[in-house]
N, C-alpha and C. Protein backbone atom coordinates (compact mmCIF):
# COMPACT_ATOMS: atom_id res chain seq x y z
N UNK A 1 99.73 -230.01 -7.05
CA UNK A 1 100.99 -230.67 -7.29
C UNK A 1 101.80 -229.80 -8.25
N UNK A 2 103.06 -229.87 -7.72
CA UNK A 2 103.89 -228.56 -8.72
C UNK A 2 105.53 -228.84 -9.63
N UNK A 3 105.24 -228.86 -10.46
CA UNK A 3 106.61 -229.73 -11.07
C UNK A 3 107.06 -229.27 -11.42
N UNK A 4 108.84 -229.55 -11.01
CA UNK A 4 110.14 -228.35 -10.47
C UNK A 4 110.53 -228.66 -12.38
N UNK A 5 111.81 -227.55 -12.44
CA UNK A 5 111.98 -227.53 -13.95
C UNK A 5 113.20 -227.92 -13.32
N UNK A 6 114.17 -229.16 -14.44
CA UNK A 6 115.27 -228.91 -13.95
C UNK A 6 116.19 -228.86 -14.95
N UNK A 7 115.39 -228.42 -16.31
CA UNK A 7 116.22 -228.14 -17.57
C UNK A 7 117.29 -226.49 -16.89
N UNK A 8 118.64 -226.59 -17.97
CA UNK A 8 119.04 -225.81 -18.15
C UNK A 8 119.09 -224.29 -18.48
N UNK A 9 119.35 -223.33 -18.22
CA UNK A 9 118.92 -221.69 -18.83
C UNK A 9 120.25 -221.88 -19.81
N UNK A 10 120.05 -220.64 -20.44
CA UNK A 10 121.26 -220.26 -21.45
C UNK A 10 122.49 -220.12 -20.37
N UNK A 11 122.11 -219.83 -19.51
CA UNK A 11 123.10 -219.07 -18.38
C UNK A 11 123.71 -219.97 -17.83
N UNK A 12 123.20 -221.03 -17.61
CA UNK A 12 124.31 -221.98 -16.97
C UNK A 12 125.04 -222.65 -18.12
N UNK A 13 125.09 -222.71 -19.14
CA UNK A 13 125.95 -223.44 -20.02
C UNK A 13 127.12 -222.42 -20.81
N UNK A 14 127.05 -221.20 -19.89
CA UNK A 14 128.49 -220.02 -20.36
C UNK A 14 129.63 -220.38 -19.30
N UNK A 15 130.22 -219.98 -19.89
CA UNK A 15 131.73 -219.75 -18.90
C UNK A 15 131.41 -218.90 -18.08
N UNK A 16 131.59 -219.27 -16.39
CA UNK A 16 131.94 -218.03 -15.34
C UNK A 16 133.10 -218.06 -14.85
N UNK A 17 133.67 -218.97 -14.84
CA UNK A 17 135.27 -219.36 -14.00
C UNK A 17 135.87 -220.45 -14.54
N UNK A 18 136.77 -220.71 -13.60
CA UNK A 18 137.25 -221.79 -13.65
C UNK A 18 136.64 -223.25 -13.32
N UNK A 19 135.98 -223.64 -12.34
CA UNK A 19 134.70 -224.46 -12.20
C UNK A 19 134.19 -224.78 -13.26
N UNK A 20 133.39 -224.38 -14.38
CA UNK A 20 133.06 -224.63 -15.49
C UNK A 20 133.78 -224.67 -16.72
N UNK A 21 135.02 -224.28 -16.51
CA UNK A 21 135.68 -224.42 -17.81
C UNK A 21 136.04 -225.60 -18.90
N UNK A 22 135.98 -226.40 -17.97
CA UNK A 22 136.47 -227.97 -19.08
C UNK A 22 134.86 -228.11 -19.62
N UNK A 23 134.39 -228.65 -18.88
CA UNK A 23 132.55 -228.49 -19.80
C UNK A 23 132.54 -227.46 -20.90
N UNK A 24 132.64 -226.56 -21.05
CA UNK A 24 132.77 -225.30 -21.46
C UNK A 24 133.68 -225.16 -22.60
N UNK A 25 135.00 -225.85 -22.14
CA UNK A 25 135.62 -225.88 -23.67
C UNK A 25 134.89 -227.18 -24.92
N UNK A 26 134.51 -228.19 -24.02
CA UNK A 26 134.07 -229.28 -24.92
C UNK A 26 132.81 -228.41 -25.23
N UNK A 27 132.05 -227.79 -24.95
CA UNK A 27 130.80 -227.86 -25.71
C UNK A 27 130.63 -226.52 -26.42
N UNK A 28 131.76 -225.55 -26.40
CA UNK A 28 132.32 -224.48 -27.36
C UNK A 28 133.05 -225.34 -28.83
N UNK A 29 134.21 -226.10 -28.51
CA UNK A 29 134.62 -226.81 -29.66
C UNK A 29 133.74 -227.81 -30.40
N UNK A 30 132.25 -228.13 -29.44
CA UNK A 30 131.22 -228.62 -30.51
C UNK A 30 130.75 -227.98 -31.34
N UNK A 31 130.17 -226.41 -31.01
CA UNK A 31 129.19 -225.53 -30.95
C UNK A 31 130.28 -225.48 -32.63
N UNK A 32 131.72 -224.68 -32.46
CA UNK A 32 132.64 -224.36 -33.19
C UNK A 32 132.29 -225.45 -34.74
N UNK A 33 132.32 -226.74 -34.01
CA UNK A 33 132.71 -228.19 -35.31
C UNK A 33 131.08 -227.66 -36.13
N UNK A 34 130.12 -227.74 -35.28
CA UNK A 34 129.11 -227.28 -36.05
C UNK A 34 128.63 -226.57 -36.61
N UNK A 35 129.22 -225.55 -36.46
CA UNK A 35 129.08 -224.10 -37.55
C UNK A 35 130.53 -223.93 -38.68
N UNK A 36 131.09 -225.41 -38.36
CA UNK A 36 132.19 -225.16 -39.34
C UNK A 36 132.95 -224.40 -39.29
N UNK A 37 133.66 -223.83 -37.84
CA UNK A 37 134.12 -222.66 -37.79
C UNK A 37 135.30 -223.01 -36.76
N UNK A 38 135.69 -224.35 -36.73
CA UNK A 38 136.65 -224.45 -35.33
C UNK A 38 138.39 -224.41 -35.75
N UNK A 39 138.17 -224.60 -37.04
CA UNK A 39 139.57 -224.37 -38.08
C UNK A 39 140.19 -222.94 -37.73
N UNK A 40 139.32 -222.10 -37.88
CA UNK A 40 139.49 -220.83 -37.68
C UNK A 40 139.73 -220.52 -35.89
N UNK A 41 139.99 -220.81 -35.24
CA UNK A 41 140.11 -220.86 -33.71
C UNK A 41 141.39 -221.97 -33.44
N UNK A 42 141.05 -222.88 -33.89
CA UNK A 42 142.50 -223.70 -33.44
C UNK A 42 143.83 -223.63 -34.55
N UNK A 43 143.66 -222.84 -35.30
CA UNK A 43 144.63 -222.84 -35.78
C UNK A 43 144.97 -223.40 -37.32
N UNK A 44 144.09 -224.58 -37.84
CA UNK A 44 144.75 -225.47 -38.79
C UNK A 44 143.62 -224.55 -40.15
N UNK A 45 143.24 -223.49 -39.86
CA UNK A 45 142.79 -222.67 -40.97
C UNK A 45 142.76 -221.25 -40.75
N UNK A 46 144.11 -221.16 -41.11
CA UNK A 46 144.97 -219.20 -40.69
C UNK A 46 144.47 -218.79 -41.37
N UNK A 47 144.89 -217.04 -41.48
CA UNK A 47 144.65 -216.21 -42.13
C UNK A 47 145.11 -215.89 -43.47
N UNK A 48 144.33 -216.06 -44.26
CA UNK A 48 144.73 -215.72 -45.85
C UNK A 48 145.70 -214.59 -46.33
N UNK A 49 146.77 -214.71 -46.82
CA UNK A 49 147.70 -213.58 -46.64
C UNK A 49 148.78 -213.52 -45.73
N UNK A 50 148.98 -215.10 -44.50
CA UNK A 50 149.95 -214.61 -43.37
C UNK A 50 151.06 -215.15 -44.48
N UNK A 51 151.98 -215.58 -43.47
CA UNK A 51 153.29 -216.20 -44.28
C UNK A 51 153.35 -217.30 -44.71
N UNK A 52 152.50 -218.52 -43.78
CA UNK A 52 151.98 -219.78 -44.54
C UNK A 52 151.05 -219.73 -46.00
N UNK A 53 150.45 -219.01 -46.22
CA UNK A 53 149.52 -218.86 -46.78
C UNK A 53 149.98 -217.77 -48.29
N UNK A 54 151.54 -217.54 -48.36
CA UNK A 54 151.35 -216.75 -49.07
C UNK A 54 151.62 -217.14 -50.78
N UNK A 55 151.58 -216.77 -52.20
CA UNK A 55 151.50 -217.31 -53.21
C UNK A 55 152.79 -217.73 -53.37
N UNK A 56 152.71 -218.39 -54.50
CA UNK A 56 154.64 -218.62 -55.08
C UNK A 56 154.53 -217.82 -55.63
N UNK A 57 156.04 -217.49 -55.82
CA UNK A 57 156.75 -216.54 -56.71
C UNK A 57 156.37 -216.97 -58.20
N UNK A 58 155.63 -216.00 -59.08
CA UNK A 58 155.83 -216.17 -60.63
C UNK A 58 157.29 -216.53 -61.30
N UNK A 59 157.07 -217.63 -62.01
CA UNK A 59 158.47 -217.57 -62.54
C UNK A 59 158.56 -217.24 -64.12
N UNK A 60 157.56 -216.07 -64.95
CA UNK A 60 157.69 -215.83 -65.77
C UNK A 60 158.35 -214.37 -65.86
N UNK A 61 159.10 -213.66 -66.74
CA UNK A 61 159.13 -211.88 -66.46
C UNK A 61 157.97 -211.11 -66.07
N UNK A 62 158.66 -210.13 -65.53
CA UNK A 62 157.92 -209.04 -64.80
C UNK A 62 156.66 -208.55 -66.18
N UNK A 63 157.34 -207.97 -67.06
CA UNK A 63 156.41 -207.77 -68.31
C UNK A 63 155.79 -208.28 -69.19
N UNK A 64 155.42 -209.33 -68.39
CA UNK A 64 154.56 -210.25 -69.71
C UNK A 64 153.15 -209.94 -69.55
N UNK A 65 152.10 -210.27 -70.45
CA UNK A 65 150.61 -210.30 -70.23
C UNK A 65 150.13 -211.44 -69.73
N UNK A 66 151.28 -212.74 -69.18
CA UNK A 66 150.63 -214.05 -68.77
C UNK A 66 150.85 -213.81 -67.16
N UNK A 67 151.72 -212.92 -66.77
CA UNK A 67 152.06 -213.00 -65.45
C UNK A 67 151.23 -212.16 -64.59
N UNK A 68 151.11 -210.93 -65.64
CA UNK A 68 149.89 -210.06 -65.27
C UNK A 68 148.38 -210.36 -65.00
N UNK A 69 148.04 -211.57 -66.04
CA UNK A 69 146.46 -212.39 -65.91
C UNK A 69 147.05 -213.29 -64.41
N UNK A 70 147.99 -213.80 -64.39
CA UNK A 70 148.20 -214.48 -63.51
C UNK A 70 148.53 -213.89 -61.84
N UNK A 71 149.02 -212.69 -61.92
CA UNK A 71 148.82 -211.71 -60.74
C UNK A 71 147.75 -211.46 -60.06
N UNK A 72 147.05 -211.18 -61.74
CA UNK A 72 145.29 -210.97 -61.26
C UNK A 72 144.52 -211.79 -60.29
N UNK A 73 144.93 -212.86 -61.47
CA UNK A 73 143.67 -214.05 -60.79
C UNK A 73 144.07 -214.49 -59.00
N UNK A 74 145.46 -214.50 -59.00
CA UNK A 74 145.93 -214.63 -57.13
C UNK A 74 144.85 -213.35 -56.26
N UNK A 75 145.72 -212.30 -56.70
CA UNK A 75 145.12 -211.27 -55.81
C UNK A 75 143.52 -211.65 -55.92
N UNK A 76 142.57 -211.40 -57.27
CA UNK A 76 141.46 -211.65 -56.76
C UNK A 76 141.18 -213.21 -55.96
N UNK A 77 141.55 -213.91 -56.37
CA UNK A 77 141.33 -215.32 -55.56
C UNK A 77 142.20 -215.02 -53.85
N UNK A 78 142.53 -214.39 -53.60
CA UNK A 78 143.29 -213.78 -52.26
C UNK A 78 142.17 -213.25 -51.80
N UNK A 79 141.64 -212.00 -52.61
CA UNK A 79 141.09 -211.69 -51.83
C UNK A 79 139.41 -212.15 -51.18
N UNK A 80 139.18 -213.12 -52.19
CA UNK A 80 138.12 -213.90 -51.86
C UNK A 80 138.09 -214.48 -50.57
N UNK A 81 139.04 -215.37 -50.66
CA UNK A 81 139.42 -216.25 -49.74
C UNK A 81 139.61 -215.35 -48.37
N UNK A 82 140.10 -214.49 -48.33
CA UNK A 82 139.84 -213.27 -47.08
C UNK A 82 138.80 -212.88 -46.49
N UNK A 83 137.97 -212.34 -48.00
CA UNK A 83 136.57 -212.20 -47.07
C UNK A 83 135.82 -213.70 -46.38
N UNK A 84 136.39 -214.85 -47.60
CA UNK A 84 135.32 -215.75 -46.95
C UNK A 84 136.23 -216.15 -45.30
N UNK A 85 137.41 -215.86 -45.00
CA UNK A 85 137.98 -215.96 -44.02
C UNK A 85 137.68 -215.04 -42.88
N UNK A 86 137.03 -214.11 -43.19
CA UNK A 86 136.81 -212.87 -42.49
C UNK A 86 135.66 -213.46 -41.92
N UNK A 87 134.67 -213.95 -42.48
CA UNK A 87 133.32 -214.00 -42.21
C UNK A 87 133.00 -215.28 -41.29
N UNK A 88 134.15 -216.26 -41.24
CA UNK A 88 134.02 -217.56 -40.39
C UNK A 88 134.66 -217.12 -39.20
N UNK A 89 135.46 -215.88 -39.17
CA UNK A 89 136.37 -215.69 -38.14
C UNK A 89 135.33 -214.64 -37.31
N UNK A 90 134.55 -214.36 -37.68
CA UNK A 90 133.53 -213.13 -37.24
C UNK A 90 132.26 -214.30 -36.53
N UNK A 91 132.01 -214.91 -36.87
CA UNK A 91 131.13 -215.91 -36.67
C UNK A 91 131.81 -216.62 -35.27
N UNK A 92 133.09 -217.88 -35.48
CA UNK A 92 133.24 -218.23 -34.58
C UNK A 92 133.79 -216.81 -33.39
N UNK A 93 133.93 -215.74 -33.61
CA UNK A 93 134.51 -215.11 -32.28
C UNK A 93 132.80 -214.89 -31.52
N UNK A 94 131.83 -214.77 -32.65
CA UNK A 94 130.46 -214.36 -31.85
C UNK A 94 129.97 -215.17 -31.47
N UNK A 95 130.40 -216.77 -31.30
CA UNK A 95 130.09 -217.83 -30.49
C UNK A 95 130.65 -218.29 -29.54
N UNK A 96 132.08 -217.62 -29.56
CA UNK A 96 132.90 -217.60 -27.98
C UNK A 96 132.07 -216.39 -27.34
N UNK A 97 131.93 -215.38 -28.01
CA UNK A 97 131.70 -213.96 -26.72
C UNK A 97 130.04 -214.69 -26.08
N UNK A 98 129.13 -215.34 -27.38
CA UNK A 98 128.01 -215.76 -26.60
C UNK A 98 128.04 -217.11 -25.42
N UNK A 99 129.18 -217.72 -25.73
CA UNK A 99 129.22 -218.77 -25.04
C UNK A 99 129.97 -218.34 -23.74
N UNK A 100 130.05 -217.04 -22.66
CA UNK A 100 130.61 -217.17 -21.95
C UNK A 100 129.31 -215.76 -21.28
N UNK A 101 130.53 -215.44 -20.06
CA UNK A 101 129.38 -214.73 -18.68
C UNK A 101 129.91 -212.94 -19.55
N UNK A 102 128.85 -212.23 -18.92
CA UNK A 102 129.11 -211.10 -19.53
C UNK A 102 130.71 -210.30 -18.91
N UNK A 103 130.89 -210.00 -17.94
CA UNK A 103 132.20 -210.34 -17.71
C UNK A 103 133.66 -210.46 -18.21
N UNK A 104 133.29 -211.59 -18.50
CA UNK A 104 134.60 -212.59 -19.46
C UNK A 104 134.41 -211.80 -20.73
N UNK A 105 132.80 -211.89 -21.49
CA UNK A 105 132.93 -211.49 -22.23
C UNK A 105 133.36 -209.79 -23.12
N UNK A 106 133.53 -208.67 -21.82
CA UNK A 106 134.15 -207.56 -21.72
C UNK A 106 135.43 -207.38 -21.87
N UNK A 107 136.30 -208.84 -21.31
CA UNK A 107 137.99 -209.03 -20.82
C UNK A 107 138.26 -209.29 -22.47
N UNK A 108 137.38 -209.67 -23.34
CA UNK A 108 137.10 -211.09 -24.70
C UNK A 108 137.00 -210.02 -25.89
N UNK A 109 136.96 -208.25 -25.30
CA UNK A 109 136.21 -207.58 -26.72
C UNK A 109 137.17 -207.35 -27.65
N UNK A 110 138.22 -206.78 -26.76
CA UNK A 110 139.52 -206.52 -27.85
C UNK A 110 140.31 -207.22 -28.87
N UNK A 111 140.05 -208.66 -28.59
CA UNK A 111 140.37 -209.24 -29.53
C UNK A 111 139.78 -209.12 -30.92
N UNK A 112 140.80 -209.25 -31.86
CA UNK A 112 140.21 -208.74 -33.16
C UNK A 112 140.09 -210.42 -34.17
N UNK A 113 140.51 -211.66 -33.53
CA UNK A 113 140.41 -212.76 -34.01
C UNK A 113 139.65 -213.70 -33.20
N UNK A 114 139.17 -214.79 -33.37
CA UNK A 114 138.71 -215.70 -32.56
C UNK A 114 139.73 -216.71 -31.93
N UNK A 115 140.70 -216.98 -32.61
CA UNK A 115 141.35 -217.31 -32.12
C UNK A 115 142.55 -216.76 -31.11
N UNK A 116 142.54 -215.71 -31.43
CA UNK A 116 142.78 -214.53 -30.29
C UNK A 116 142.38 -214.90 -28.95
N UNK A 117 141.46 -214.58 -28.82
CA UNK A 117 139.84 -214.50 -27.61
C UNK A 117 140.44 -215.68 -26.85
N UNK A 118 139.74 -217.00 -28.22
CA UNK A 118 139.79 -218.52 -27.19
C UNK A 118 140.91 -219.12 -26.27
N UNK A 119 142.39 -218.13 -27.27
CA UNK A 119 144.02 -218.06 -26.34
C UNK A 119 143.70 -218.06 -25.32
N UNK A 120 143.10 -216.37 -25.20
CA UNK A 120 143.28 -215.68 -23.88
C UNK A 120 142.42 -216.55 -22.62
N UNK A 121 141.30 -217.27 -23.52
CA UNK A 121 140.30 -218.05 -22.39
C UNK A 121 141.05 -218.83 -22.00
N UNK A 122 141.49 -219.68 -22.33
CA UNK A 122 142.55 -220.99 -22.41
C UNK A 122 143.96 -220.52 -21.36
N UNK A 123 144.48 -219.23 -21.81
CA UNK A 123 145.56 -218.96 -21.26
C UNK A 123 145.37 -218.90 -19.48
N UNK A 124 144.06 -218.07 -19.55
CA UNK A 124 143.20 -217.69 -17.67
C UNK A 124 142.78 -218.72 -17.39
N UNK A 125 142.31 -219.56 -17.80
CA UNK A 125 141.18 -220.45 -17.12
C UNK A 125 141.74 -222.25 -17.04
N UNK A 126 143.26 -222.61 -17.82
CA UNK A 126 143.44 -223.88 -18.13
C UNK A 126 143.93 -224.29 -16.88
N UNK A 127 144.82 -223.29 -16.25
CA UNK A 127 145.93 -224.25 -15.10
C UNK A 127 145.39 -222.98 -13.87
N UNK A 128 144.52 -222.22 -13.97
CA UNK A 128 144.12 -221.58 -12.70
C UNK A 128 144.00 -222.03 -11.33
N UNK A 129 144.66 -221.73 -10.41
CA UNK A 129 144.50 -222.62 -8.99
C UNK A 129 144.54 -223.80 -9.16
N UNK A 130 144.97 -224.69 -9.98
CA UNK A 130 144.85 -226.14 -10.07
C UNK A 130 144.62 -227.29 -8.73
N UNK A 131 146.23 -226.54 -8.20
CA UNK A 131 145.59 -227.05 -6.58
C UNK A 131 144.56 -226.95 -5.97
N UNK A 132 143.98 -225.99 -5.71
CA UNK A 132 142.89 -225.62 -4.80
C UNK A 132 141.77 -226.52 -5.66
N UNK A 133 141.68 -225.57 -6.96
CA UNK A 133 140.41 -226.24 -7.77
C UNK A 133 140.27 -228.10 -7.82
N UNK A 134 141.78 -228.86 -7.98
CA UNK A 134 141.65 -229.94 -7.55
C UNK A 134 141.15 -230.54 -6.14
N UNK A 135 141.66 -230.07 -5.50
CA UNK A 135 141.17 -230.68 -3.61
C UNK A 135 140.12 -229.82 -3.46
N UNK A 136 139.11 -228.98 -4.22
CA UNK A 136 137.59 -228.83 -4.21
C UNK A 136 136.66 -229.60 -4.90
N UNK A 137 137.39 -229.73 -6.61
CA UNK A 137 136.94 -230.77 -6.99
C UNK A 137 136.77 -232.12 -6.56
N UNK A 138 137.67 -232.87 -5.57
CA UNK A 138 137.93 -234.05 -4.84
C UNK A 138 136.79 -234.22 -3.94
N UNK A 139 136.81 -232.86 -3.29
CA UNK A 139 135.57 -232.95 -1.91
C UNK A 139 134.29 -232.67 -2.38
N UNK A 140 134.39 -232.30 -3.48
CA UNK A 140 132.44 -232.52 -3.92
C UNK A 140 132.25 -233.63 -4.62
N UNK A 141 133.09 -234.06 -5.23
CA UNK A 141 133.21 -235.40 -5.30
C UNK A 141 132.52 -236.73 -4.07
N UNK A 142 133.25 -236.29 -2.95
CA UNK A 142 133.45 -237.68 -2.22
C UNK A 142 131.86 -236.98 -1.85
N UNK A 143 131.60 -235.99 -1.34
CA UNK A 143 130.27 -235.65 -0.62
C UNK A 143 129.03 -235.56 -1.89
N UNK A 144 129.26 -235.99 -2.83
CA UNK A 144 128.07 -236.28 -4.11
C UNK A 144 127.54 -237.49 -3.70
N UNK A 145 126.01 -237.04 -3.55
CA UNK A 145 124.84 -237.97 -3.37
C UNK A 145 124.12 -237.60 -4.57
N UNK A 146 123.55 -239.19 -4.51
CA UNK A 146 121.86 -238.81 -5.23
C UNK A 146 120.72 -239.00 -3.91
N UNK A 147 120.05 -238.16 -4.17
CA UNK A 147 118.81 -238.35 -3.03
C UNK A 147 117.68 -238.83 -3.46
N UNK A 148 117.60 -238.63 -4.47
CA UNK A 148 116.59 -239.42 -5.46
C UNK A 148 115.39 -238.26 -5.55
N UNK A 149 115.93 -236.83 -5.52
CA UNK A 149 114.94 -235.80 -6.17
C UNK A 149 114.68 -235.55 -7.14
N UNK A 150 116.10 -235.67 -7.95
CA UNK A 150 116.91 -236.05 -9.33
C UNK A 150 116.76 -236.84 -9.95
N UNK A 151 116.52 -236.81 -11.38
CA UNK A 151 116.53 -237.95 -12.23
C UNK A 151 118.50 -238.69 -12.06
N UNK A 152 118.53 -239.90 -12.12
CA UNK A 152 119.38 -240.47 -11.96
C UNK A 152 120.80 -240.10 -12.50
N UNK A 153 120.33 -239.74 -14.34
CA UNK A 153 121.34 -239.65 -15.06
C UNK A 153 121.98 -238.19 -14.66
N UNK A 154 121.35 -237.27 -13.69
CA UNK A 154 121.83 -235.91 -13.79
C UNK A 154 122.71 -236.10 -12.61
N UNK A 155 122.57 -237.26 -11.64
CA UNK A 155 123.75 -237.45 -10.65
C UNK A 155 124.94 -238.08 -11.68
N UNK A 156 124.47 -238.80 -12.30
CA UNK A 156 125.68 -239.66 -13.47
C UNK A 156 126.61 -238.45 -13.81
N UNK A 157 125.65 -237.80 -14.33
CA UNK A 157 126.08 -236.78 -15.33
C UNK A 157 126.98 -235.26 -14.20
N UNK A 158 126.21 -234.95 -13.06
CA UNK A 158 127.40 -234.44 -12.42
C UNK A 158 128.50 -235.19 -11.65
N UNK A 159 128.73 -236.68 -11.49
CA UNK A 159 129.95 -237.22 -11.52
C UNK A 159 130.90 -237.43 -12.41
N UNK A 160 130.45 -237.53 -13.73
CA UNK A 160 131.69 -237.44 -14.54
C UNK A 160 132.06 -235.84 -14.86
N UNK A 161 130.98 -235.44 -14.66
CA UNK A 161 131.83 -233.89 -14.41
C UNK A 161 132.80 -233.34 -14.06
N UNK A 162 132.42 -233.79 -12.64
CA UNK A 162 133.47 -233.59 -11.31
C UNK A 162 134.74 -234.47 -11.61
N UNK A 163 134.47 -236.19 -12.05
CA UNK A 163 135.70 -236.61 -12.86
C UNK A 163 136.37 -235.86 -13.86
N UNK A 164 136.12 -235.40 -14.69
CA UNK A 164 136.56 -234.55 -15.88
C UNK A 164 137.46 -233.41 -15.01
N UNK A 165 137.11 -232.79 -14.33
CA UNK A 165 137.79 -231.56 -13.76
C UNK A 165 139.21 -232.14 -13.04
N UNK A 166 138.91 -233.43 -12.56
CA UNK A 166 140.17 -233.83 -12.04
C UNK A 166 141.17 -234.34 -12.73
């Protein structure tokens, strides 16, 4: 007697196309929430130094010794905040390049941000063939059986799939 595996590989839970992409963004923006790193990808935690982010103006003279301690302490507190910005932004981009097909992840190298990268995924993969991908999605839909080879919940679980895509 021989018992089939029907767990997952690493390989099926990357991005290859469009087909997998909505799965794919939800369980990247988990992967992201859990390493504390999804701020840095969507946006609501930029880069230290852009134009949002930059100090106020001192409003004491140029030559004082209070403005000078006070110069200091920005720039070094700047540049802290950079590296520790550097290092979440290095992190989440190495969990998009792992979370997708090797491939994608070649099209994915040049980016020098993570939030860069996840654009460009988002930009290819959100409204791709919509038509087509919809009236394919529809027909595996209507022709989804369970045969009962399958544990139950994995038919559940590829119908709301196939819902989700639509």
């Amino acid at each position: 007697m021989t018992i089939s595996s029907t767990t997952k590989t690493a390989d099926d839970e990357k991005l290859n196309g469009p087909d997998d992409y909505q799965i794919w963004r939800v369980r990247l923006k988990q992967n992201l929430m859990k390493f504390k790193v999804w701020g840095v990808v969507s946006g609501t935690d930029p880069k230290p130094g852009s134009a949002a982010q930059s100090p106020p103006a001192t409003t004491t003279s140029p030559g004082s010794d209070q403005a000078t301690e006070t110069d200091a302490l920005i720039s070094a507190s700047n540049a802290t905040a950079l590296q520790e910005w550097n290092v979440r932004n290095e992190r989440a981009l190495g969990l998009i390049l792992e979370s997708v097909s090797n491939a994608i992840a070649l099209e994915l190298d040049s980016h020098e941000t993570a939030k860069d990268a996840f654009d460009a995924v988002v930009k290819k993969y959100e409204k791709t063939n919509i038509g087509s991908t919809a009236f394919s999605t529809l027909l595996e839909l209507i022709d989804l059986r369970w045969t009962g080879a399958t544990p139950f919940s994995d038919h559940i679980s590829d119908f709301y799939t196939l819902n989700a895509r639509l």
